[in-house]
N, C-alpha and C. Protein backbone atom coordinates (compact mmCIF):
# COMPACT_ATOMS: atom_id res chain seq x y z
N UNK A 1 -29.90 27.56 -49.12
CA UNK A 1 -29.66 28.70 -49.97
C UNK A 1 -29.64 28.24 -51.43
N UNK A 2 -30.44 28.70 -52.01
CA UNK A 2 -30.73 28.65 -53.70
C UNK A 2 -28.98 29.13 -54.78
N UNK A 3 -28.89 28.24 -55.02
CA UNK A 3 -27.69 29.22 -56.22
C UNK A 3 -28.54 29.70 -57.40
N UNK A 4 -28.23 30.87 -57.79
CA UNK A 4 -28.45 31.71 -58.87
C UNK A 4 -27.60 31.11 -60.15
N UNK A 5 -28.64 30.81 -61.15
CA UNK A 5 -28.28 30.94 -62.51
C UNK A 5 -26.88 31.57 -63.28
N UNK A 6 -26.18 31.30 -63.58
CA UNK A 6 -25.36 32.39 -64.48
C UNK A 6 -25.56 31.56 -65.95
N UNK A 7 -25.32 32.71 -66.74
CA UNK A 7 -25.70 32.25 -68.31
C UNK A 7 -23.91 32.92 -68.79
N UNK A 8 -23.34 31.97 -69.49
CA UNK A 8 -22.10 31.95 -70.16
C UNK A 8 -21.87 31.89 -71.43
N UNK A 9 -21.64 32.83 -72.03
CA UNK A 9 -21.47 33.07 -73.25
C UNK A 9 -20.08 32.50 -74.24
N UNK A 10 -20.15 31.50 -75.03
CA UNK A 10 -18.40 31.20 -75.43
C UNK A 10 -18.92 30.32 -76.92
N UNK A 11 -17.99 31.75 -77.68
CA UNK A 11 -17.99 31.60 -78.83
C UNK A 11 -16.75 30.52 -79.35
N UNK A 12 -17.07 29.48 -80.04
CA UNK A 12 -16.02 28.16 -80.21
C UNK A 12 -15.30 28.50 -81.37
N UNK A 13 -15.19 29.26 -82.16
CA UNK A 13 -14.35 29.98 -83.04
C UNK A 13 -13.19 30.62 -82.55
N UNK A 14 -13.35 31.20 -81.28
CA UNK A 14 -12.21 32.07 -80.71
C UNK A 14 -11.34 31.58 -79.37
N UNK A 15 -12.48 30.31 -78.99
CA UNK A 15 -11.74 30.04 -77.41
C UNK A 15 -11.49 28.26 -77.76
N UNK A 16 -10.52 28.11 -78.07
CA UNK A 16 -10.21 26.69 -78.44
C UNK A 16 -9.91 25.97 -76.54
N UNK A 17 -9.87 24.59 -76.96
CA UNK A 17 -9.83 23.79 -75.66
C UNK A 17 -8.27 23.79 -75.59
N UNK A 18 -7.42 23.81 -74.57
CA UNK A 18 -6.36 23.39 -74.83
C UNK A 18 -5.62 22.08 -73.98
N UNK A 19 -5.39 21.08 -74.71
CA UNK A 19 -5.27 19.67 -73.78
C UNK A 19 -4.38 19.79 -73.06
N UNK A 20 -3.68 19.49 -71.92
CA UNK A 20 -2.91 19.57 -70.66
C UNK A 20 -2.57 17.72 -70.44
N UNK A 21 -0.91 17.99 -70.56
CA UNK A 21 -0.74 17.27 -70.26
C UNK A 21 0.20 17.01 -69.00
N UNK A 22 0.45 18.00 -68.64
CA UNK A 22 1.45 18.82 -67.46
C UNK A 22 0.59 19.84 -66.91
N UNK A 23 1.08 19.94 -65.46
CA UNK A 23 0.74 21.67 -64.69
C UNK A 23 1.93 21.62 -63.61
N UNK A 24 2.39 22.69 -63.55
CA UNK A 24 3.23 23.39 -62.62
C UNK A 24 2.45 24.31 -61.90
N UNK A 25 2.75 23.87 -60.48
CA UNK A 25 1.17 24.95 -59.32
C UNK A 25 2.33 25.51 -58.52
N UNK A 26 2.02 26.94 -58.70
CA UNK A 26 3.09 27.49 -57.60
C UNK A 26 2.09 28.47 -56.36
N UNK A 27 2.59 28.92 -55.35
CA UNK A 27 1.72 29.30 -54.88
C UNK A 27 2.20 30.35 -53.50
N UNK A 28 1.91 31.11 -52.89
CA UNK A 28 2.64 32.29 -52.11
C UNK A 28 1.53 32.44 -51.05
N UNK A 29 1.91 33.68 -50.04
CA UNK A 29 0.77 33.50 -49.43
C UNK A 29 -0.49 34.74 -49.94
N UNK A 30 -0.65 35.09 -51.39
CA UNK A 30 -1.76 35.50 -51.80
C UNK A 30 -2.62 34.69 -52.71
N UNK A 31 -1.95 33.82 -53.37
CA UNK A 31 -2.09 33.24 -54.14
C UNK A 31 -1.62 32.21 -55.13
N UNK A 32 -2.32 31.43 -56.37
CA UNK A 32 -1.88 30.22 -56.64
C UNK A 32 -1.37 30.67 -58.42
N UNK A 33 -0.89 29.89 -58.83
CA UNK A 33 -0.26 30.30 -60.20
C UNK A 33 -0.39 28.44 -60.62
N UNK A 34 -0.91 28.02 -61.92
CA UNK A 34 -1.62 27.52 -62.43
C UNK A 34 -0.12 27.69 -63.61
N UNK A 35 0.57 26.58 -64.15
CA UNK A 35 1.35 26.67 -65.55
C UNK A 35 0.54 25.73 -66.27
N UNK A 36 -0.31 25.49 -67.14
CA UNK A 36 -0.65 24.25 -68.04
C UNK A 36 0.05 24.17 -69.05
N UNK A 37 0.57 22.69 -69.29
CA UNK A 37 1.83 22.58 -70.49
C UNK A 37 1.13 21.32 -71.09
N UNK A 38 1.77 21.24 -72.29
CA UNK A 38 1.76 20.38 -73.09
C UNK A 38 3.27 19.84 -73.48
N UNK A 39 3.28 18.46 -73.15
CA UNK A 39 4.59 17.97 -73.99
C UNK A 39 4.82 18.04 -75.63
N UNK A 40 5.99 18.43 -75.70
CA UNK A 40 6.22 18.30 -76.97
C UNK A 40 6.97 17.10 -78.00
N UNK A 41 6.15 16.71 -78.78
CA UNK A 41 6.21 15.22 -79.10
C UNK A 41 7.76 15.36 -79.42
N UNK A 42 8.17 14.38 -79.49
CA UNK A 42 9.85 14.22 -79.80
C UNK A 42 10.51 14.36 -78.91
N UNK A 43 9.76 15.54 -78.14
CA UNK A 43 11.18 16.07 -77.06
C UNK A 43 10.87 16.10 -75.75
N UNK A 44 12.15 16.27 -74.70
CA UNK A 44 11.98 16.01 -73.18
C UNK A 44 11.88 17.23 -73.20
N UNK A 45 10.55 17.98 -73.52
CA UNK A 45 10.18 19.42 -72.99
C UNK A 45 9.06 19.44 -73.32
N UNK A 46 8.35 20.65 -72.07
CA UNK A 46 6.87 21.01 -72.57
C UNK A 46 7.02 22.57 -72.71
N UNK A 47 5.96 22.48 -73.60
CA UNK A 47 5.82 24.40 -73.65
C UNK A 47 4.22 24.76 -72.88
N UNK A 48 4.49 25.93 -72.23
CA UNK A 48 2.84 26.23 -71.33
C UNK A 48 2.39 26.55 -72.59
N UNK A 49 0.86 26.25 -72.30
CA UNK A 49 -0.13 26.73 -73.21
C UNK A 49 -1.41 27.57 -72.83
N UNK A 50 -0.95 27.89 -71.31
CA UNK A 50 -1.94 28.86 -70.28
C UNK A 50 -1.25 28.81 -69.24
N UNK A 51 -1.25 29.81 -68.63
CA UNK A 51 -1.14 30.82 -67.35
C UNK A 51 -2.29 31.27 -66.14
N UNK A 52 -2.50 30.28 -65.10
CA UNK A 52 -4.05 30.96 -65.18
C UNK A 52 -3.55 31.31 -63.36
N UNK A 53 -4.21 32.43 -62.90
CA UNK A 53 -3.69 32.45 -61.18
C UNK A 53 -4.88 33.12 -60.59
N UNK A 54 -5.47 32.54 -58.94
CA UNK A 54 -5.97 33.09 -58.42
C UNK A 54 -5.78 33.38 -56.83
N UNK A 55 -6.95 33.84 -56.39
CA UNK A 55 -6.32 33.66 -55.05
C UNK A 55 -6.67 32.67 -53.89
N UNK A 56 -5.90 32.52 -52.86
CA UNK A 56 -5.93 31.04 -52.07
C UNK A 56 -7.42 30.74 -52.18
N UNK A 57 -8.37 31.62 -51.86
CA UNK A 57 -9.44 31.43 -51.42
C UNK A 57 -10.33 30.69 -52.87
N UNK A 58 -10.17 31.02 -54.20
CA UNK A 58 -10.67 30.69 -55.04
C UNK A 58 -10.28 29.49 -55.55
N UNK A 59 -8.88 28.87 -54.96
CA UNK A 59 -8.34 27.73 -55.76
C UNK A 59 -8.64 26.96 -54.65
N UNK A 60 -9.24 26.84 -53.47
CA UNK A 60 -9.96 25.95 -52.56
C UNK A 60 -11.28 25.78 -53.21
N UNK A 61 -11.76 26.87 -53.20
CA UNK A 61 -13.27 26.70 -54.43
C UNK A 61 -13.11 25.54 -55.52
N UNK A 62 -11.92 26.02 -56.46
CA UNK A 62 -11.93 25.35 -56.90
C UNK A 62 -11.77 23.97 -56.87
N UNK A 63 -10.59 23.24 -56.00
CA UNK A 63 -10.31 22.18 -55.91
C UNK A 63 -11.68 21.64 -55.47
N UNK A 64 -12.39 21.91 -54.51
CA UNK A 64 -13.79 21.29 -53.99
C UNK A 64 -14.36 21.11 -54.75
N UNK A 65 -14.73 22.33 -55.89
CA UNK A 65 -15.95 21.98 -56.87
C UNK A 65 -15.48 21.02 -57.79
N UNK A 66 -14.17 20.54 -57.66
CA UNK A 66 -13.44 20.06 -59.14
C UNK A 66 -13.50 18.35 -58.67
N UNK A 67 -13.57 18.25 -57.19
CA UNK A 67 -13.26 17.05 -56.76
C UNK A 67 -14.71 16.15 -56.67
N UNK A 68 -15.84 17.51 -56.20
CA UNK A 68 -17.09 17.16 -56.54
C UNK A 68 -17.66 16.47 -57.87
N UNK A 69 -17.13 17.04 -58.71
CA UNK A 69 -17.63 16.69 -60.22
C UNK A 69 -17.09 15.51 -60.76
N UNK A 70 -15.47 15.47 -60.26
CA UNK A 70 -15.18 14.06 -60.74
C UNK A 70 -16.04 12.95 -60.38
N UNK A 71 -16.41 12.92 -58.85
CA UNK A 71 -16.84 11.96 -57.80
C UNK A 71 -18.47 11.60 -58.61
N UNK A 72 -19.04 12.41 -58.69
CA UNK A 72 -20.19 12.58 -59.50
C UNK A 72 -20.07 11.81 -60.82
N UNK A 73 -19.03 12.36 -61.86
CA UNK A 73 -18.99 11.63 -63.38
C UNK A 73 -18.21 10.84 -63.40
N UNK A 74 -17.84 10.46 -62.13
CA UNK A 74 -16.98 8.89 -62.33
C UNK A 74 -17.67 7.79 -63.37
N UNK A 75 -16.81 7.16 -64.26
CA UNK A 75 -16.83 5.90 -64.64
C UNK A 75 -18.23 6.71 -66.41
N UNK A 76 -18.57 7.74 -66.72
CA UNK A 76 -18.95 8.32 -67.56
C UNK A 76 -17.56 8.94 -68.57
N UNK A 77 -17.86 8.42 -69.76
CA UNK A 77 -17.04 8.70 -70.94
C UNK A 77 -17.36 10.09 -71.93
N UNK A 78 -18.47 10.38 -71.99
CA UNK A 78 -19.17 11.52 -72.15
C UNK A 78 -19.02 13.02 -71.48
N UNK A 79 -18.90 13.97 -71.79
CA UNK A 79 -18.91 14.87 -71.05
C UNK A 79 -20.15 15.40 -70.96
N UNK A 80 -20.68 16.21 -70.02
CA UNK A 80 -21.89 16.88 -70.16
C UNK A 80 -23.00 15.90 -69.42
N UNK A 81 -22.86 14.72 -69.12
CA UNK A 81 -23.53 13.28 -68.70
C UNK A 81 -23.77 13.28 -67.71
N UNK A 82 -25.02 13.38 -66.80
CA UNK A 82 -24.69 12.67 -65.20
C UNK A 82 -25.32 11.41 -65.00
N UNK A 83 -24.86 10.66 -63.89
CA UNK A 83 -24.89 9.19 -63.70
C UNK A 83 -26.96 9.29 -63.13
């Protein structure tokens, strides 16, 4: 089976990256809840800097496709790079 194209549109003025240095994963039986935090320098605290939640079925997607890609750009410093 062929995957279809998608074309993604993201304007870099409005959607900044945000670095993660923490996640809190909570999860029920509909779904997963995603906290991404950042520590805050000085202090024994992080503040979230995204909220992201889906459902079981999509955060298996995800973990697969996510585990795929590492395995793939292992040992590449570059993003965007394949071996």
């Amino acid at each position: 089976m062929e995957k279809k194209k998608i074309s993604v549109n993201l304007n870099v003025d409005t959607t900044p990256i945000l670095f993660t240095d923490g996640i809190f994963m909570t999860t029920n039986e509909d779904g997963v809840t995603l906290e991404i935090t950042q520590k805050i320098f000085g202090e024994q605290q992080k503040k979230i800097v995204s909220r992201i939640g889906m459902s079981r079925s999509h955060a298996k997607k995800f973990v697969k496709e996510l585990s795929k890609l590492l395995a793939v750009t292992e040992g590449n410093t570059e993003s965007g790079k394949n071996n």
